[in-house]
C-alpha atoms as a PDB file:
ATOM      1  CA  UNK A   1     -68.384   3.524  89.359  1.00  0.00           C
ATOM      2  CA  UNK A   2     -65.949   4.843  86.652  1.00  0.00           C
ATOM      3  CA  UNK A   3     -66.140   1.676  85.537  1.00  0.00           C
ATOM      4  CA  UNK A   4     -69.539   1.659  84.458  1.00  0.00           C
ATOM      5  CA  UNK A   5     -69.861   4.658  83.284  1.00  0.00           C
ATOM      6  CA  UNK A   6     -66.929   3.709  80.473  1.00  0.00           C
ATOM      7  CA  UNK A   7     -68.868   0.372  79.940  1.00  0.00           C
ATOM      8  CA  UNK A   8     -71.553   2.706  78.893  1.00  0.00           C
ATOM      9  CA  UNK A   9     -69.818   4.755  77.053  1.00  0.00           C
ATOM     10  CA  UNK A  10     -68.476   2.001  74.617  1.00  0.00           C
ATOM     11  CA  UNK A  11     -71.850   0.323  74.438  1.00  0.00           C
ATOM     12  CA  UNK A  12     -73.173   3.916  73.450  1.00  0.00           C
ATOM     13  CA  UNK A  13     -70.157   4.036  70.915  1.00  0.00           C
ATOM     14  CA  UNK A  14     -71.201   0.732  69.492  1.00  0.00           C
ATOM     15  CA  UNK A  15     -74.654   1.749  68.597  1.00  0.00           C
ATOM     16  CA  UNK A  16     -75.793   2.210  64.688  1.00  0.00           C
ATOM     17  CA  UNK A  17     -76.579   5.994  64.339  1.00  0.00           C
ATOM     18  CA  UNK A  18     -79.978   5.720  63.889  1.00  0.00           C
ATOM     19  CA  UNK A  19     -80.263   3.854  67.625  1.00  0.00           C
ATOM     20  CA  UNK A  20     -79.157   6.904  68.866  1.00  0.00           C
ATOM     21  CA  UNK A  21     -81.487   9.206  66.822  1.00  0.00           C
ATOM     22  CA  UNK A  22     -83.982  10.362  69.231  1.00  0.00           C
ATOM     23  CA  UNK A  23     -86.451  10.965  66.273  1.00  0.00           C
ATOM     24  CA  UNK A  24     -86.063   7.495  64.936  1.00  0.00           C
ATOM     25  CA  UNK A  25     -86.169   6.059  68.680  1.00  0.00           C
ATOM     26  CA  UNK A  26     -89.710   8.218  68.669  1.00  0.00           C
ATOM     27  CA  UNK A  27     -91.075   6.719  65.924  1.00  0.00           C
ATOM     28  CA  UNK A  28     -90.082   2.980  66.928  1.00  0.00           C
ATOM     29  CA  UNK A  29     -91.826   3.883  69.986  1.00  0.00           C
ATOM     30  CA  UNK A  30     -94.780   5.297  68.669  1.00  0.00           C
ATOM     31  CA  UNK A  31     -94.709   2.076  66.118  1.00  0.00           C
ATOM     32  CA  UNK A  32     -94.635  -0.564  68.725  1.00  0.00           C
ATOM     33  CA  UNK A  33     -97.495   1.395  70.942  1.00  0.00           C
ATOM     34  CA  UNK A  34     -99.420   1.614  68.137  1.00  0.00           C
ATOM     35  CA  UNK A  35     -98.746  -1.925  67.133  1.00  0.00           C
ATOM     36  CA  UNK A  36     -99.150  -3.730  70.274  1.00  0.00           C
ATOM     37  CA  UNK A  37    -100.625  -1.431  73.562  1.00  0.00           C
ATOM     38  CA  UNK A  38    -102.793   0.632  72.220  1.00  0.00           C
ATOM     39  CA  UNK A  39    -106.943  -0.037  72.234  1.00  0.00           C
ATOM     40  CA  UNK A  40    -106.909  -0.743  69.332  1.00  0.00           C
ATOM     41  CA  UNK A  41    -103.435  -2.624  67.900  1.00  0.00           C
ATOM     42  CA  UNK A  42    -102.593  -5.053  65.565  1.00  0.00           C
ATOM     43  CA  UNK A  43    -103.917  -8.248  67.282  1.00  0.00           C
ATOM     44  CA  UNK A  44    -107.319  -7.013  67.779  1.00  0.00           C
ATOM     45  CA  UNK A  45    -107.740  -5.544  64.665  1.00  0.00           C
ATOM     46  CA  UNK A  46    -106.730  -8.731  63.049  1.00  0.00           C
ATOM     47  CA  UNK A  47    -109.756 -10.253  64.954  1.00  0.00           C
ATOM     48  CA  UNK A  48    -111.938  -7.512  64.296  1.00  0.00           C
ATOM     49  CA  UNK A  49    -111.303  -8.186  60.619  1.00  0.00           C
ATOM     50  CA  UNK A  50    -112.396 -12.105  61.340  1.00  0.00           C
ATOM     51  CA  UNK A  51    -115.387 -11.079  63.257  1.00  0.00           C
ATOM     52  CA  UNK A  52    -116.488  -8.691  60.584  1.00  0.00           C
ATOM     53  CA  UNK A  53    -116.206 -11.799  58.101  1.00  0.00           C
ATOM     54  CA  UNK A  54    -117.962 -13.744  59.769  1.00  0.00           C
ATOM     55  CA  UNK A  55    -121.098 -10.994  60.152  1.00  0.00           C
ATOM     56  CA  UNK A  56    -120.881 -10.611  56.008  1.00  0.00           C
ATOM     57  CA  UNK A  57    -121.206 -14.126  55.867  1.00  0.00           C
ATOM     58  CA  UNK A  58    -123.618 -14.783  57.958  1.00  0.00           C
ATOM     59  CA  UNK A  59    -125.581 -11.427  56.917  1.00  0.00           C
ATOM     60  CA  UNK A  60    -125.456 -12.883  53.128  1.00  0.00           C
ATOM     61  CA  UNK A  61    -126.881 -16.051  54.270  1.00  0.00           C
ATOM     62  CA  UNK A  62    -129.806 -14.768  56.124  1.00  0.00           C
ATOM     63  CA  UNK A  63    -130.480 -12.524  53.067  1.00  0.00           C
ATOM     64  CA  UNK A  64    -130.898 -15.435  51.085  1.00  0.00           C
ATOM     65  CA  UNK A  65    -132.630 -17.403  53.100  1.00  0.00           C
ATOM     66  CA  UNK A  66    -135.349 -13.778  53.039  1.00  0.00           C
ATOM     67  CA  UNK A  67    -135.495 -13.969  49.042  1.00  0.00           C
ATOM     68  CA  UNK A  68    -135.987 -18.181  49.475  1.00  0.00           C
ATOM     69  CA  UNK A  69    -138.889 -17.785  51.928  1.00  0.00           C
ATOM     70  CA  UNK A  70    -140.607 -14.525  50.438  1.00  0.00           C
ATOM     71  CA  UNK A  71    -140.978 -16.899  47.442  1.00  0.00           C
ATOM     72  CA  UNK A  72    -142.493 -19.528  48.559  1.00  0.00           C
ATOM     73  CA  UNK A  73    -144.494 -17.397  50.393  1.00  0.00           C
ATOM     74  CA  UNK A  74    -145.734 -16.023  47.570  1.00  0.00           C
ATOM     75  CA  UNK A  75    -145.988 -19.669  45.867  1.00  0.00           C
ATOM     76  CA  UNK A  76    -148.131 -20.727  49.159  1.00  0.00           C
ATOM     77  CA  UNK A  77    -150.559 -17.723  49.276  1.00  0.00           C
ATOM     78  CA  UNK A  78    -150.709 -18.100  45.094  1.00  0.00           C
ATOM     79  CA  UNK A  79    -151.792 -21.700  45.617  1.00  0.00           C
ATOM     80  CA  UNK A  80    -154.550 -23.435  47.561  1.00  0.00           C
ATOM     81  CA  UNK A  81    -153.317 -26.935  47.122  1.00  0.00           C
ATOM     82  CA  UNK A  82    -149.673 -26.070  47.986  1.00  0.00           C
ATOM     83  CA  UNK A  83    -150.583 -24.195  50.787  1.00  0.00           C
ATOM     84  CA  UNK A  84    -152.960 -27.304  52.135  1.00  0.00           C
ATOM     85  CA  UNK A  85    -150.383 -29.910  51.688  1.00  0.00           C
ATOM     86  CA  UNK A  86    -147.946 -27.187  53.550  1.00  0.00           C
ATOM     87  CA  UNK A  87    -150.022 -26.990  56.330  1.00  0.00           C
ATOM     88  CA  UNK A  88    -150.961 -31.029  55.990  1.00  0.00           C
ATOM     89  CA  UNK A  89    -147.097 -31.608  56.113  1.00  0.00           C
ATOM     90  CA  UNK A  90    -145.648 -28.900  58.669  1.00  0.00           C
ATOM     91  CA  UNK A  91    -148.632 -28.718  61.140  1.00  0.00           C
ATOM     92  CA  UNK A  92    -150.061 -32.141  60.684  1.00  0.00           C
ATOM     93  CA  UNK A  93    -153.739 -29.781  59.904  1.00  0.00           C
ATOM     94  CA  UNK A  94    -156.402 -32.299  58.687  1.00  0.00           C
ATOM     95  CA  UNK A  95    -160.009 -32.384  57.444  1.00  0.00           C
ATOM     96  CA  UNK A  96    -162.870 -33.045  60.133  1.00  0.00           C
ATOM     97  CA  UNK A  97    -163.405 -36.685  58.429  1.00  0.00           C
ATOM     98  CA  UNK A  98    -159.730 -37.427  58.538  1.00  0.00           C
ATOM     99  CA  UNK A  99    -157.115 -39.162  60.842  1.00  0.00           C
ATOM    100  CA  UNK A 100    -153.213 -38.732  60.249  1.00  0.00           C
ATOM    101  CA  UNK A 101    -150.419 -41.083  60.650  1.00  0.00           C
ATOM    102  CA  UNK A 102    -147.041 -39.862  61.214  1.00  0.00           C
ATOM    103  CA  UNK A 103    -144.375 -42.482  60.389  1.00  0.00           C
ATOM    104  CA  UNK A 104    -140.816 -41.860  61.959  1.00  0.00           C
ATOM    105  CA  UNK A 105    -138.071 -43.108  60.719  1.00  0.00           C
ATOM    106  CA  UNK A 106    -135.535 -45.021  63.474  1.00  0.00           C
ATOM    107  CA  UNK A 107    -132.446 -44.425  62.385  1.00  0.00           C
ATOM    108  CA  UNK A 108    -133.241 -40.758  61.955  1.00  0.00           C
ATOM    109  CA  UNK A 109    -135.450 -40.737  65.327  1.00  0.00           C
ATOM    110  CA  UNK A 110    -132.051 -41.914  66.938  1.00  0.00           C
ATOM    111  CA  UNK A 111    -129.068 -39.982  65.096  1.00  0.00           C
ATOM    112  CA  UNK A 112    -131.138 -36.581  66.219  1.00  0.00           C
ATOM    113  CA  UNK A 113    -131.138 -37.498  69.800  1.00  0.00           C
END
């Protein structure tokens, strides 16, 4: 047992002074909570930080894609002919004396399936 205890003893003696601080050991301790067990620590803040990217980017895009389709909105509703050959193209709309073709490309047809 005495033993021990003097092994101890010299291990304590071979300590820098501010291991044996117990305001410095505090703060490491309150450091490496902080930094890696708490709710909210380093890793998932990093990833929070990714996340919060990615909604910025993806909020920017969707904004533009708003201003892109309020104008040509606007450009249909100002225009008759662009807003028949809109709904000719998208909806395949035609007249009562008409009959539409669609032609479908094969490669195209193929690569989307």
């Amino acid at each position: 047992m005495r033993t021990f205890v003097t092994m101890l003893a010299a291990y304590w003696n071979k300590l820098p002074w501010y291991l044996k601080n117990k305001y410095i050991i505090t703060m490491i301790s309150f450091v490496m909570w902080l930094a890696f067990f708490d709710q909210h620590n380093l890793i998932n803040q990093v990833e929070f930080k990714a996340e919060l990217y990615k909604l910025n980017q993806d909020k920017d895009y969707y904004q533009h894609e708003i201003v892109q389709i309020k104008e040509d909105l606007q450009e249909l509703l100002s225009d008759n002919r662009k807003l028949e050959k809109f709904a000719r193209e998208r909806y395949y709309m035609k007249k009562t004396n008409e009959e539409i073709f669609v032609f479908v490309d094969e490669d195209a047809a193929e690569s989307s399936h």
